[in-house]
Protein backbone atom coordinates (compact mmCIF):
# COMPACT_ATOMS: atom_id res chain seq x y z
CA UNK A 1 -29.72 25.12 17.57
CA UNK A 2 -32.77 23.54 15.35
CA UNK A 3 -32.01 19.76 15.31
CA UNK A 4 -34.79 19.59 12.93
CA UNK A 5 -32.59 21.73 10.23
CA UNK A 6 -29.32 19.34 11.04
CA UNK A 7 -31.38 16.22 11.36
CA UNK A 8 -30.72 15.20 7.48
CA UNK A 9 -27.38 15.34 7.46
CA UNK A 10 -26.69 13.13 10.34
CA UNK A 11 -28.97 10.60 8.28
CA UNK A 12 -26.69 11.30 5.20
CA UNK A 13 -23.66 10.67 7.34
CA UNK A 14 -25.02 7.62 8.62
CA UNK A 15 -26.46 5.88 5.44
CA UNK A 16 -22.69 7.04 3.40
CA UNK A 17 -21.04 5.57 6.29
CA UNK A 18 -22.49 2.51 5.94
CA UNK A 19 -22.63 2.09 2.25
CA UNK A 20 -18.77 2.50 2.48
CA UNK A 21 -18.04 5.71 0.55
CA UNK A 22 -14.51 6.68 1.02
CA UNK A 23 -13.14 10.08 3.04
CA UNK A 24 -13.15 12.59 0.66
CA UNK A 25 -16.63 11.66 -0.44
CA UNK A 26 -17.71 11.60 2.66
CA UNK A 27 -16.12 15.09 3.54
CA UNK A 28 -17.36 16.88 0.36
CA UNK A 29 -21.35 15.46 0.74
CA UNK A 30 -21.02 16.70 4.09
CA UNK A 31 -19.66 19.78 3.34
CA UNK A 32 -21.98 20.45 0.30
CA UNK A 33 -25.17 19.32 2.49
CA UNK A 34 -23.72 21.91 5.18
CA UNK A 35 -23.98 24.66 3.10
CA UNK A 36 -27.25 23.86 1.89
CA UNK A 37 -28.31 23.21 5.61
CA UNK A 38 -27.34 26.99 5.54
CA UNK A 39 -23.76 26.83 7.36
CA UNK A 40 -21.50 29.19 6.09
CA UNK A 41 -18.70 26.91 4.98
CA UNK A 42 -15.53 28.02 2.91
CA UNK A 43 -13.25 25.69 3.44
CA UNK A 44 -13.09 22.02 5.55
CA UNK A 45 -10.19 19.97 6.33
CA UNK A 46 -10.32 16.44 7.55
CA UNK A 47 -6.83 14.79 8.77
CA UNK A 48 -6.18 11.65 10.25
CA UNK A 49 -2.96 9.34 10.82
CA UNK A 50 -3.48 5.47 9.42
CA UNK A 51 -1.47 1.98 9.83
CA UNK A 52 0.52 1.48 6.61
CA UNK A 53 4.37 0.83 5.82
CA UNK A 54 4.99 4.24 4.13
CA UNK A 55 2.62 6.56 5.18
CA UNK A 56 1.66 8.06 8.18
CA UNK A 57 -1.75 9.32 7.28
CA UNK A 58 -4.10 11.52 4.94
CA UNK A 59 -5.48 14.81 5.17
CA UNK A 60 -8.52 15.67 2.92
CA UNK A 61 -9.71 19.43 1.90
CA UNK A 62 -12.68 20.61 0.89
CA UNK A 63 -13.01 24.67 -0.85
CA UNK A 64 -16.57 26.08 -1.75
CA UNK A 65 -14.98 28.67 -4.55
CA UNK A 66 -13.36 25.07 -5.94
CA UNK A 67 -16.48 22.83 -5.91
CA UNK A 68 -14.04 20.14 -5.60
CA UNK A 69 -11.84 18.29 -2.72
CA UNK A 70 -8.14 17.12 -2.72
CA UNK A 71 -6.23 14.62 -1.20
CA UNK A 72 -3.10 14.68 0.08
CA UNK A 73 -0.53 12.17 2.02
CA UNK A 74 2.58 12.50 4.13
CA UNK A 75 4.87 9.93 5.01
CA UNK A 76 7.57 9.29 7.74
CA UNK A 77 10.37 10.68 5.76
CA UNK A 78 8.08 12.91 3.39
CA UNK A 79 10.30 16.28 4.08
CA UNK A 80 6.84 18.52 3.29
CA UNK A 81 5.22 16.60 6.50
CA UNK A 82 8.25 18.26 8.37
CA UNK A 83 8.11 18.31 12.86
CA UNK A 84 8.03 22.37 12.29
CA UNK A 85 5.09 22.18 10.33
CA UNK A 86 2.84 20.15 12.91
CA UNK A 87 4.42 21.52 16.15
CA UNK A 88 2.95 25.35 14.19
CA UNK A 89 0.10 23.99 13.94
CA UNK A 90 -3.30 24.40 15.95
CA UNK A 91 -3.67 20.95 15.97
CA UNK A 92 -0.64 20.45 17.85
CA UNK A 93 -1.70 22.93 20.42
CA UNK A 94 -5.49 20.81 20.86
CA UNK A 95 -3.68 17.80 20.82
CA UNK A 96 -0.79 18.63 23.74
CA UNK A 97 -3.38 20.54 25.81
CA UNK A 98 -6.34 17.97 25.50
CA UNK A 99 -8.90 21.03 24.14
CA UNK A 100 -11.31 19.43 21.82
CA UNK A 101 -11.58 22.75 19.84
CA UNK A 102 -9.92 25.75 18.86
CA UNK A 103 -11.57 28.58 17.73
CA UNK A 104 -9.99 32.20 16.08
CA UNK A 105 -11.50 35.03 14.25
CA UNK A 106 -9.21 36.44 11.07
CA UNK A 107 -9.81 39.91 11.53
CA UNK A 108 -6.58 42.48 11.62
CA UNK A 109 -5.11 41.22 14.70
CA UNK A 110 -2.08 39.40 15.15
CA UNK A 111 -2.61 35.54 14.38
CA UNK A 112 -0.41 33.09 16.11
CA UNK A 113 -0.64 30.08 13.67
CA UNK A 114 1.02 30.55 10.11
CA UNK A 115 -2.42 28.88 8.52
CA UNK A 116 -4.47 31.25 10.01
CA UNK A 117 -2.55 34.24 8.16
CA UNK A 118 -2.54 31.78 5.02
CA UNK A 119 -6.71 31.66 5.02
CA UNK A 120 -6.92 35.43 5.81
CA UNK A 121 -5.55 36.46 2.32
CA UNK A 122 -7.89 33.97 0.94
CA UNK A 123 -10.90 35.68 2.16
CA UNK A 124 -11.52 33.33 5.35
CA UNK A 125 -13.34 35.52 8.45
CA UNK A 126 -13.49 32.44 10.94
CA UNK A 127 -11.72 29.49 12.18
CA UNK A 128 -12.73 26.61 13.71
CA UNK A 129 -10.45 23.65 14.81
CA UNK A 130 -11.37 20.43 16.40
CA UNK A 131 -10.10 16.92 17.74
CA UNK A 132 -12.26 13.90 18.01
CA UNK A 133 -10.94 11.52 20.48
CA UNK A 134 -10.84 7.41 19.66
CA UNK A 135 -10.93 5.34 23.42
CA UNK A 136 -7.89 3.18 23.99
CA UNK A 137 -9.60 0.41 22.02
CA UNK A 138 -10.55 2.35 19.37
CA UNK A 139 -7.14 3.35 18.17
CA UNK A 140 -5.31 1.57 15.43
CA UNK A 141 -1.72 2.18 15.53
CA UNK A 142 -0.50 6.20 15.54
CA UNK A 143 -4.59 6.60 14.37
CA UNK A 144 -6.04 7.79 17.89
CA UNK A 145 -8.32 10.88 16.76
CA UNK A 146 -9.20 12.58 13.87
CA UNK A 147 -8.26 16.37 13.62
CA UNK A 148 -10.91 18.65 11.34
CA UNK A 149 -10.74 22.49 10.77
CA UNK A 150 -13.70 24.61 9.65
CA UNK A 151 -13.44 28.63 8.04
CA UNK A 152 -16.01 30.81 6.78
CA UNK A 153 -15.90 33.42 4.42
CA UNK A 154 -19.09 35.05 5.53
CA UNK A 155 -18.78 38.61 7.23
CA UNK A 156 -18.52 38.24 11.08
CA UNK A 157 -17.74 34.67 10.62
CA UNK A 158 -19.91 31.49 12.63
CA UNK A 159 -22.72 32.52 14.66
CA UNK A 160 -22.84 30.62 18.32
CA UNK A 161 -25.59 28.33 16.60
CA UNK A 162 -23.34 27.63 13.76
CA UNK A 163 -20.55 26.44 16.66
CA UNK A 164 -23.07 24.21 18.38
CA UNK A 165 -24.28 22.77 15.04
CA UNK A 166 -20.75 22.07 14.29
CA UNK A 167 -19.85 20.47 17.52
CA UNK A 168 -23.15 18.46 17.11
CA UNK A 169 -22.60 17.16 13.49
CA UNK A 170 -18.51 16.54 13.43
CA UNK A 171 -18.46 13.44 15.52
CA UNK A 172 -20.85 11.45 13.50
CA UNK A 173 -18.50 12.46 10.36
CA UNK A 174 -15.69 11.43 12.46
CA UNK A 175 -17.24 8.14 12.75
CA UNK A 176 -18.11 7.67 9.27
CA UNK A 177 -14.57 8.37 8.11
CA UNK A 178 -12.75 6.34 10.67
CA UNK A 179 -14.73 3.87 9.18
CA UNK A 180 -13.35 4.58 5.68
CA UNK A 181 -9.98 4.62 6.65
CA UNK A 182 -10.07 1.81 8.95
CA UNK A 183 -11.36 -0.41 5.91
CA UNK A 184 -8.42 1.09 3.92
CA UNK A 185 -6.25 0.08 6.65
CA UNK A 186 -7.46 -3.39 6.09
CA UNK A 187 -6.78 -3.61 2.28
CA UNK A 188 -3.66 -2.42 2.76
CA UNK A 189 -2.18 -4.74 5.13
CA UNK A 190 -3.78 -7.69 3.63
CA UNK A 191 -2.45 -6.77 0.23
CA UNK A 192 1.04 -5.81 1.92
CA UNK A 193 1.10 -9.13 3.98
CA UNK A 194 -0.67 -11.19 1.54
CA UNK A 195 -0.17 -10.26 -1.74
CA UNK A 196 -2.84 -7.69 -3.77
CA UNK A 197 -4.77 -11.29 -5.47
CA UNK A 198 -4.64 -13.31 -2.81
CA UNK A 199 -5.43 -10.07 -0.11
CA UNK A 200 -8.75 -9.66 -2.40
CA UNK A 201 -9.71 -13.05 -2.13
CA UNK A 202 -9.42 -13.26 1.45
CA UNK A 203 -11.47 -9.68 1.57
CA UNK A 204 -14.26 -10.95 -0.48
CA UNK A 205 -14.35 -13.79 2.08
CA UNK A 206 -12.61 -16.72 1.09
CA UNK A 207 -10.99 -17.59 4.58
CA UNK A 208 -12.14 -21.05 5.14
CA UNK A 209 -9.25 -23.47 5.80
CA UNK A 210 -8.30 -25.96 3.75
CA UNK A 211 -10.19 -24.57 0.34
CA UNK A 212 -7.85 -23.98 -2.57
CA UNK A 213 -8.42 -23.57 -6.04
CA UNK A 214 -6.63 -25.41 -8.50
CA UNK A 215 -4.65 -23.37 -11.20
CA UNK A 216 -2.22 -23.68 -13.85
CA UNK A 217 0.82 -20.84 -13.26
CA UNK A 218 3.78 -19.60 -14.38
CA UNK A 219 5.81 -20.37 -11.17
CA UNK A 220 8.59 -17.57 -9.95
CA UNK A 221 11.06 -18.68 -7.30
CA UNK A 222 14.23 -16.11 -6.69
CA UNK A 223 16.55 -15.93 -4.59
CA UNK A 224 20.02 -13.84 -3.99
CA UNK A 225 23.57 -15.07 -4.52
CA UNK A 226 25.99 -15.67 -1.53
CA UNK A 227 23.35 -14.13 0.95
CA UNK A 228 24.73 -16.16 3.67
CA UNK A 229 28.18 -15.02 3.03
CA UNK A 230 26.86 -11.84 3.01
CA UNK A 231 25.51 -12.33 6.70
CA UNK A 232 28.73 -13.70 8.03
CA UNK A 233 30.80 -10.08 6.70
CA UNK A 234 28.70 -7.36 6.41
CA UNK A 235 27.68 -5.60 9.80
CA UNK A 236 24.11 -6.67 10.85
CA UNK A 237 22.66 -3.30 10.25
CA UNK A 238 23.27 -3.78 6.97
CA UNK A 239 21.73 -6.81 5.94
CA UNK A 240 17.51 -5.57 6.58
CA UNK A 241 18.61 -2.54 4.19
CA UNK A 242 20.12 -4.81 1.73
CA UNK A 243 17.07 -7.16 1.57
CA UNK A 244 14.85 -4.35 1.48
CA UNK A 245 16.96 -2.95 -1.69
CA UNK A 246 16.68 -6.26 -3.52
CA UNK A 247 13.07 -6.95 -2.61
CA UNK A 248 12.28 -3.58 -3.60
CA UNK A 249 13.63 -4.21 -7.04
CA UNK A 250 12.34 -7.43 -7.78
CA UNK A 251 8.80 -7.05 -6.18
CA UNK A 252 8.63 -3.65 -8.23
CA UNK A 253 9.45 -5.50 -11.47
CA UNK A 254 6.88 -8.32 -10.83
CA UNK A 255 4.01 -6.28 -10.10
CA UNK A 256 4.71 -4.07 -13.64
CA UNK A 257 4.13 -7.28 -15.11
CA UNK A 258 1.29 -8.64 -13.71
CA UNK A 259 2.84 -10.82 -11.08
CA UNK A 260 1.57 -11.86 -7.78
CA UNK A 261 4.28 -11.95 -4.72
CA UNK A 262 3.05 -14.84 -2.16
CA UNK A 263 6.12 -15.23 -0.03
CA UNK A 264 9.16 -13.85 1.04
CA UNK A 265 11.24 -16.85 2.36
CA UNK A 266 14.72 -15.05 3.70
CA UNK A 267 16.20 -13.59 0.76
CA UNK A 268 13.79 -15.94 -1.57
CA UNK A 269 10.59 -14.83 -3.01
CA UNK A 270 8.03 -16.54 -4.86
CA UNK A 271 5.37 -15.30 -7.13
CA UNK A 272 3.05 -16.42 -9.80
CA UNK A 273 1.50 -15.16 -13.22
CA UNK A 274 -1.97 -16.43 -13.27
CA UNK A 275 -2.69 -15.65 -17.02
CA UNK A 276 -5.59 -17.19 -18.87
CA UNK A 277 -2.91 -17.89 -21.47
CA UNK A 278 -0.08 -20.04 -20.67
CA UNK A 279 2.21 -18.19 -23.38
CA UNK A 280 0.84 -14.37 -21.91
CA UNK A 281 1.71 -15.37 -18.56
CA UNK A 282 5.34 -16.80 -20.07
CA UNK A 283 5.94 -13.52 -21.90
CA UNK A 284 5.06 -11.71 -18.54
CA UNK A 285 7.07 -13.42 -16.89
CA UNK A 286 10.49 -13.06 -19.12
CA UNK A 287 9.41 -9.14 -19.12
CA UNK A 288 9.37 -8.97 -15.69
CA UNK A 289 12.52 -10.76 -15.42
CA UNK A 290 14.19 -8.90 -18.19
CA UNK A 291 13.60 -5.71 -15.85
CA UNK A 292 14.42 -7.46 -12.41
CA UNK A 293 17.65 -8.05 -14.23
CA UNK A 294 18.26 -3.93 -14.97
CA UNK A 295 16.73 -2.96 -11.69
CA UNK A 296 18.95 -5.21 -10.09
CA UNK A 297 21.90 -3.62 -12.14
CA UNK A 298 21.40 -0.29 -11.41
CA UNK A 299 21.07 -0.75 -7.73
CA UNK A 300 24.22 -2.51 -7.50
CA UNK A 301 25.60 0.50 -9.26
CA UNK A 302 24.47 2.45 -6.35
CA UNK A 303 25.30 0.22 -3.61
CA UNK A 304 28.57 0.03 -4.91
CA UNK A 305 29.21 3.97 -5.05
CA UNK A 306 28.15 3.88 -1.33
CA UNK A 307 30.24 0.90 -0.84
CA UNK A 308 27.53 -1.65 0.50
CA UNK A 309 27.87 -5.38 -0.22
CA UNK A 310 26.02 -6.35 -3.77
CA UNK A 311 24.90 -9.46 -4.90
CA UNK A 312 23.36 -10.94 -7.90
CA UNK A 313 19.47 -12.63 -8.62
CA UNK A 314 19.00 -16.14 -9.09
CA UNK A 315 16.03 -17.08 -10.96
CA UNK A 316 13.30 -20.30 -11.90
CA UNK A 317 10.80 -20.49 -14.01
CA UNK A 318 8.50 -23.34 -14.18
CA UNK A 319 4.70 -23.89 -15.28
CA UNK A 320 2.39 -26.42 -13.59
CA UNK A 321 -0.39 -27.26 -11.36
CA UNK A 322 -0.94 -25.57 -8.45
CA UNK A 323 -3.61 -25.32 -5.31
CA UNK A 324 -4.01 -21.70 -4.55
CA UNK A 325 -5.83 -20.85 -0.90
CA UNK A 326 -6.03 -21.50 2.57
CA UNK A 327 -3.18 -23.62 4.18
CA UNK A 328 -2.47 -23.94 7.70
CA UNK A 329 -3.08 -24.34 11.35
CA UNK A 330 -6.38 -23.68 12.99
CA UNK A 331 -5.19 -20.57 14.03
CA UNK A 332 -2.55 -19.09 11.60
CA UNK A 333 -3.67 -19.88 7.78
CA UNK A 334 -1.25 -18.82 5.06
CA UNK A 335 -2.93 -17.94 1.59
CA UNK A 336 -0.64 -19.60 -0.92
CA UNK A 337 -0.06 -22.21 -3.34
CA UNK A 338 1.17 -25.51 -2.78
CA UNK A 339 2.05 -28.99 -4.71
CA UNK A 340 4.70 -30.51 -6.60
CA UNK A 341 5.49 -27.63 -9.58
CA UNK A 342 6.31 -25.19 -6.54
CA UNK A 343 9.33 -27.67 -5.16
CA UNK A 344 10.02 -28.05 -8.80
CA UNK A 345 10.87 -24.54 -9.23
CA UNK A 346 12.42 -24.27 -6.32
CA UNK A 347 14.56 -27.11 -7.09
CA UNK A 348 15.45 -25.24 -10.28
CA UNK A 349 16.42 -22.10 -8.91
CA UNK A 350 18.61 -24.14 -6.69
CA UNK A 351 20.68 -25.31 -9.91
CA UNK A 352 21.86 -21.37 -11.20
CA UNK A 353 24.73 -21.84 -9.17
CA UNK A 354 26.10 -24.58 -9.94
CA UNK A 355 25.31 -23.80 -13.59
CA UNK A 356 26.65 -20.56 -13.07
CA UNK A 357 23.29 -18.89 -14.99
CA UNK A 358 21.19 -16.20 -13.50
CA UNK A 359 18.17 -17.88 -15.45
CA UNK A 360 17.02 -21.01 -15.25
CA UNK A 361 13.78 -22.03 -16.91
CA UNK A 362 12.28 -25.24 -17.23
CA UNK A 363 10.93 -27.98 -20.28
CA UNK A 364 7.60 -26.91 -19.54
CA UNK A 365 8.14 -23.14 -19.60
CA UNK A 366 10.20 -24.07 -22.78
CA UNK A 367 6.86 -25.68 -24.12
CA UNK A 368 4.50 -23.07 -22.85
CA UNK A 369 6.68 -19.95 -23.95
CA UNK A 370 5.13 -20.06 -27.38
CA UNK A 371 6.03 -16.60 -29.35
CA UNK A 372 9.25 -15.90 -26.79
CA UNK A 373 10.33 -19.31 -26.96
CA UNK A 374 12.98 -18.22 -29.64
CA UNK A 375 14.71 -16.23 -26.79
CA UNK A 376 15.34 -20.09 -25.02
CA UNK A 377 18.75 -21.87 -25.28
CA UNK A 378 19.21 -25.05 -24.03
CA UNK A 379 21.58 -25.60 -20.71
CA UNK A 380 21.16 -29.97 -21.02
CA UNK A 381 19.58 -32.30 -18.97
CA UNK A 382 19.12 -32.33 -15.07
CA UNK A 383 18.28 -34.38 -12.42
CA UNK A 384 16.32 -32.23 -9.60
CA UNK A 385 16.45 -33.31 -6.11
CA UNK A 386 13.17 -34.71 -5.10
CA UNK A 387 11.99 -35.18 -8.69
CA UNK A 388 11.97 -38.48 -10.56
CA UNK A 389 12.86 -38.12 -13.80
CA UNK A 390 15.58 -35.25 -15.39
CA UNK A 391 14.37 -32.69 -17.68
CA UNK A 392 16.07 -30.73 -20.17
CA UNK A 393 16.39 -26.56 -18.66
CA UNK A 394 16.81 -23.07 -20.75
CA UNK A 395 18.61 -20.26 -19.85
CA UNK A 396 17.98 -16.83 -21.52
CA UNK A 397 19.74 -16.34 -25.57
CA UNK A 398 22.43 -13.24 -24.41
CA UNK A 399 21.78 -10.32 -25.92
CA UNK A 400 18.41 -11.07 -27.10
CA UNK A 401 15.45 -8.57 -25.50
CA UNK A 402 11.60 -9.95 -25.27
């Protein structure tokens, strides 16, 4: 094997690695530098499993004739990432025997894996599968190893050098894209866990304790009606699906407006809309309340055909002051915002029963709301628990669409 000849790409791998390019990038330079380098590449994949709440991992392709490279995911109920599927596999076969590689020639004999049959009509001679191992410490979650498979087009296939350079070059491009995906493991748990602004922020390294930024929001606090009634009658296995539905609903609806989730609290949630404008981040907020409303509509619809418990959203509104950042114990900070205008809302929210309205928004939302302000009615004036003086509240004109 000449080292000198492979030499460049294992710097390429190295400085893309470290400059953060993503997988497929990663794969396709490689690939394309491959060739160059003189190995006779037709196709690449590169597959590896990842930490995140839907998905179970990623698989990346790479074809010559295409000049291009695809993506693809599968998830834990994804019924194209079916058990058949893997345990056909040779990747299944490396991975229960603890080979590292797997290697067949596509000639006219009988093939044993469906894939290999699938690259023989496309013109594929040879085929080269491998596993790179991760140590015990290395894995993260069900992502333990990275599984690669190489095929050539080229009459007679890979040479013995072309093996060795293969074997030599993978693990550095294992390397380089665990690296990629473990950093996409990190944005998505922090933007799962922490909310997709406040996840950033912590990313681009604002972690110190105790700094917040002060802001002026649009303050979201809901919560669902007769949850703890709910708890006490419906059968226990029923109540994570139910939040789930609900949160699903209302978290969906906030993001298509702009908003940012901070806190799930039970079955409350609260969020902000961090406009420039006061009156943009009002009308955000009405839209995405406005579709929380028919989201929340149409799932009872469903729940009810299936004859699960429904309930109904409860809903304040509020503008103020906030701090925004790190709050918390030495150990165990909480990005979020704090300060009187939150327990206002909250307070607020607290009042749609009573006042048997879904909605309740306050004076200052009233004052901010500018253009949507005509969609406001008046509800009277309220003492809040905790708060000094009463303020008037506004529920939502019926009938009348932002």
């Amino acid at each position: 094997m000449d080292h000198a000849r492979l030499s460049p790409l294992i710097q390429w791998i190295s400085a893309a690695g470290l400059s953060g390019r993503r997988e497929l990038d990663l794969l396709q330079g490689f690939c394309e530098r491959a060739v160059a380098a003189s190995l006779p590449l037709g196709r690449a994949v590169f597959g590896l499993d990842t930490l995140h709440p839907v998905l179970e991992g990623r698989v990346f392709e790479w074809q010559r004739s295409a000049g291009s490279s695809t993506q693809s995911e599968y998830g834990r109920l994804d019924p194209d990432s079916s058990n058949d599927k893997w345990l056909q596999s040779p990747f299944h076969q490396l991975y229960e025997t603890g080979a590292t590689m797997l290697r067949r020639r596509l000639g006219n004999e009988e093939l044993e894996f469906p894939v290999l049959e699938e690259l023989r009509q496309r013109g594929m001679t040879d085929y080269v599968a491998m596993v790179n191992r991760f140590g015990t410490d290395g894995a993260i979650g069900l992502m333990d190893c990275t599984y690669s498979s190489w095929a050539s087009d080229q009459a007679g296939g890979f040479s013995d050098d072309d093996l060795a350079a293969l074997e030599f070059l993978v693990p550095s491009l294992a390397l380089a894209i665990k690296g990629a995906a473990t950093a996409r493991i990190i944005e998505t748990l922090v933007e799962t866990y922490l909310g997709r602004d406040a996840g950033h922020r912590v990313l681009r390294g604002h972690i110190e304790r105790g700094v917040a930024e002060k802001i002026s929001a649009v303050l979201w606090f809901s919560d669902l009606q007769g949850f703890t009634r709910i708890t006490d009658t419906a059968p226990p296995a029923q109540i994570i699906p139910l939040l789930n539905d609900y949160a699903d609903a209302v978290v969906s609806a906030l993001h298509g407006q702009g908003g940012e989730v901070l806190k799930f609290m039970g079955d409350g949630m609260l969020a902000i809309f961090d406009a420039a404008a006061a009156e943009d981040a009002c009308c955000q907020a009405l839209a995405a309340a406005d579709d929380a409303v028919r989201r929340v509509a149409a799932l009872n619809e469903r729940r009810i055909a299936q004859d699960l418990p429904v309930t109904r959203l409860y809903l304040g509104l509020h503008v103020g002051e906030v701090f925004y950042g790190n709050i918390g114990s030495y150990h165990r900070l909480d990005f979020t915002v704090v300060g009187p205008a939150v327990n206002e809302t909250s307070r607020i929210t607290a009042l749609c029963r009573s006042l048997d309205q879904d909605v309740l928004l306050s004076s200052a939302f009233a004052a901010a709301a500018g253009r949507s302000r005509g969609r406001l009615v008046s509800v009277g004036r309220y003492a809040l628990r905790g708060v000094r003086r009463p303020q008037e509240l506004y529920t939502l004109e019926p009938g009348l669409s932002g």
